[in-house]
Protein backbone atom coordinates (compact mmCIF):
# COMPACT_ATOMS: atom_id res chain seq x y z
CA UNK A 1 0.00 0.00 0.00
CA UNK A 2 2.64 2.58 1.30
CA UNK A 3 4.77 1.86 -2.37
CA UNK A 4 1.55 2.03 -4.39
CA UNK A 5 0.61 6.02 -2.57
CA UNK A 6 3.85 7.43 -1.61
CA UNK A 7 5.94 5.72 -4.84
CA UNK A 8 3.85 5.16 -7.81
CA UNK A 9 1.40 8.01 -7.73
CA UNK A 10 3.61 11.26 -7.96
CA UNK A 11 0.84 13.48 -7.26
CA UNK A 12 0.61 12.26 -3.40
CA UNK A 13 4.14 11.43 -3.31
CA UNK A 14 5.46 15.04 -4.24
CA UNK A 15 2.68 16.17 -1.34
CA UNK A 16 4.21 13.87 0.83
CA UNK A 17 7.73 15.15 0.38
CA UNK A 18 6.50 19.11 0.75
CA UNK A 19 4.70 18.17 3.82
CA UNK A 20 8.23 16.82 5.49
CA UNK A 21 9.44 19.85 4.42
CA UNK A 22 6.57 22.26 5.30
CA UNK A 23 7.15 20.34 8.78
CA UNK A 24 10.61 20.94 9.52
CA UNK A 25 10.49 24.26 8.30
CA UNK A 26 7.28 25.29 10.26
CA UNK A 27 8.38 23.85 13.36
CA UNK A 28 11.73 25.51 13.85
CA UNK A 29 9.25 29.04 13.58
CA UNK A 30 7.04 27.64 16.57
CA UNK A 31 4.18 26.31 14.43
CA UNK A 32 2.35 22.76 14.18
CA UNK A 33 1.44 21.47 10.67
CA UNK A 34 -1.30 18.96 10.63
CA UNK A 35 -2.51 16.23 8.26
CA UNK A 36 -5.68 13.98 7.85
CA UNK A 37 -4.67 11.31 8.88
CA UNK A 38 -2.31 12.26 11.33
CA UNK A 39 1.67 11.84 10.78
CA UNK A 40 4.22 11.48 13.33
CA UNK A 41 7.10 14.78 13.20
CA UNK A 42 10.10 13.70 11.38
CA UNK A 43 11.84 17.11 12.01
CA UNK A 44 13.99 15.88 14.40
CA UNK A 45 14.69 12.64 12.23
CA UNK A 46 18.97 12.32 11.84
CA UNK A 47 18.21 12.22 7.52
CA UNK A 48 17.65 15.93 8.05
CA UNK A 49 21.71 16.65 8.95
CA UNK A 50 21.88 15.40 5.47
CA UNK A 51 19.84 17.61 3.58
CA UNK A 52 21.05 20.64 5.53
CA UNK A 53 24.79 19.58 4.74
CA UNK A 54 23.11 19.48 1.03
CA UNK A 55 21.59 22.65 1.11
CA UNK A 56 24.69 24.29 2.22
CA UNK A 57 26.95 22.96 0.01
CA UNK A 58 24.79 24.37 -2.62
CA UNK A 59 24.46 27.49 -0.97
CA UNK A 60 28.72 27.29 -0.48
CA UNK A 61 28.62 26.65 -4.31
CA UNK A 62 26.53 29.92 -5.34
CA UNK A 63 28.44 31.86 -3.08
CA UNK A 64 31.80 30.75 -4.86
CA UNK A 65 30.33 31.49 -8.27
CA UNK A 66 29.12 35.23 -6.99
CA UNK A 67 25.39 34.32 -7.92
CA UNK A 68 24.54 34.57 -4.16
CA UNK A 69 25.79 36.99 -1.78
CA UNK A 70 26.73 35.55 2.10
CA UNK A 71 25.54 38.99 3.38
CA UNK A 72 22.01 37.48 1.93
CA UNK A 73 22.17 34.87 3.73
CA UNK A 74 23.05 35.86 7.38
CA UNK A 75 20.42 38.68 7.01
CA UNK A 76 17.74 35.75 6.39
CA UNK A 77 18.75 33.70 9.21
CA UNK A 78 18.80 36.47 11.93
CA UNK A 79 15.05 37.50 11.08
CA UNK A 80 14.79 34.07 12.63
């Protein structure tokens, strides 16, 4: 069942994957994201070190290549 909804139909499955990011991102700002049916919080699940160490190699990357300035960057996460 989990293989047929979550794999094969990418509809659901690309919900799925924005709603374990909508998650994490939502709950580091204080906030509770719900679902029908309910799903356990992965935001504290260990797989996330690995897509921040993703993100900020990519964000490294654009900084290198002057597309993205760090300035940017430390201004966004201070509003936090």
């Amino acid at each position: 069942l989990f293989q047929r909804l979550f794999r094969q139909d990418l509809l659901v499955a690309s919900m799925f994957r924005n709603f374990l990011l909508a998650d994490r991102i939502l709950r580091s700002l204080n906030c509770s994201p719900t679902s029908h049916p309910e799903l356990p919080s992965t935001c504290h699940h260990p797989l996330w070190q690995a897509w921040d160490l993703a993100v900020e190699g990519c964000l490294n990357q654009l900084i290198d290549d002057g597309l993205l300035r760090k300035s940017s960057i430390s201004a966004a996460t201070e509003e936090k």
